[in-house]
Protein backbone atom coordinates (compact mmCIF):
# COMPACT_ATOMS: atom_id res chain seq x y z
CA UNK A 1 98.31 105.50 108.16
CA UNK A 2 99.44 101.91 107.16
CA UNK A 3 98.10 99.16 105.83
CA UNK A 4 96.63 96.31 108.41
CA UNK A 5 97.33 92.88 106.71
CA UNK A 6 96.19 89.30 108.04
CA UNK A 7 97.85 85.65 106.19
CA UNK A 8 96.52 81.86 107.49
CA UNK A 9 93.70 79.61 106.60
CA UNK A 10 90.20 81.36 105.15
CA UNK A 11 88.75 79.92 108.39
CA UNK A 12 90.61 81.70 110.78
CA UNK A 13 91.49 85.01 108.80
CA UNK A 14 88.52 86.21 106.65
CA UNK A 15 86.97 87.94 109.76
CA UNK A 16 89.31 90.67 109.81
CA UNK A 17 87.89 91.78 106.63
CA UNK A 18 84.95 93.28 108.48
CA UNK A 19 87.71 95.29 111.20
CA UNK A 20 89.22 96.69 107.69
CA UNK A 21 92.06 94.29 107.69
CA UNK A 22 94.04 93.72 104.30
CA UNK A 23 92.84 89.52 104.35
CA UNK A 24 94.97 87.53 102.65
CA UNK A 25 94.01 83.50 102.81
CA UNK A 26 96.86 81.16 102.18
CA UNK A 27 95.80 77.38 102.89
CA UNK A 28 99.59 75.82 101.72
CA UNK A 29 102.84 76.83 102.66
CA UNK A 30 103.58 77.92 98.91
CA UNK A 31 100.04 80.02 99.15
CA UNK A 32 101.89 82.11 102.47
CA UNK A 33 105.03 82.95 101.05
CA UNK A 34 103.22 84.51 97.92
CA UNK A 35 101.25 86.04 100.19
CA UNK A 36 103.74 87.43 102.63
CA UNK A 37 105.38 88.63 99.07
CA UNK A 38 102.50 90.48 98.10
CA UNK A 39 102.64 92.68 101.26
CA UNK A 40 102.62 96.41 99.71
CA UNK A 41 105.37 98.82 101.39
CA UNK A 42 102.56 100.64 103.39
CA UNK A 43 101.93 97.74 105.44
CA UNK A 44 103.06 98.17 109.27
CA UNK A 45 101.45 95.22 110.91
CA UNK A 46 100.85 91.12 110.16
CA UNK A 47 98.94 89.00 112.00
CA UNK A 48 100.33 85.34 111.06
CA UNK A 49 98.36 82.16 112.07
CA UNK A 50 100.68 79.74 114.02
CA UNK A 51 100.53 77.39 110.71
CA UNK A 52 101.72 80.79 108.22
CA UNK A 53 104.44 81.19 110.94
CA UNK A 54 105.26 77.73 110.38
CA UNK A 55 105.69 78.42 106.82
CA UNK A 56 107.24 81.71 106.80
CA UNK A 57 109.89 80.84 109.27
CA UNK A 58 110.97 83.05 112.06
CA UNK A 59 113.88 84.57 110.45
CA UNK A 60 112.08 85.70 107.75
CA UNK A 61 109.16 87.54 110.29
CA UNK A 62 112.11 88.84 112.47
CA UNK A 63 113.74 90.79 109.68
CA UNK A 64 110.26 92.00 108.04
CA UNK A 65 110.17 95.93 107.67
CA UNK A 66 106.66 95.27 109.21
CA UNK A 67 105.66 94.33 112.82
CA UNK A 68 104.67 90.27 112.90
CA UNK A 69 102.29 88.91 115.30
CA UNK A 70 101.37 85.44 115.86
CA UNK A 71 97.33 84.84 116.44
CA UNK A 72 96.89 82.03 118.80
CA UNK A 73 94.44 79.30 117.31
């Protein structure tokens, strides 16, 4: 089974913690792409907050070996 990972603001991410989520805060742009760097080879799905999308860019998401998702907020 894969890993579960969620990247955005502590605010709107650290909740997934509780559903077993791999939670990975990232307040700055910088702070995502580490963070979206990070992501271990096991992972198969990232929830992104609008703002990490923002950072990431769409290219980068779209040709992720993972499946991205975009949380409203």
């Amino acid at each position: 089974m894969g890993l579960f990972a969620v990247i955005g603001g502590a605010a709107h991410v650290n909740g997934f913690a509780l559903a077993g989520a791999t939670v990975l805060p990232a307040e700055d742009p910088d702070e995502v792409v580490r963070a979206w760097e990070s992501l271990s080879d096991d992972t198969v799905v990232v929830l992104l907050t609008d703002t990490a999308l923002a950072a990431l860019g769409e290219t980068r998401t779209q040709q992720a070996q993972w499946l991205s998702v975009v949380m409203p907020t």
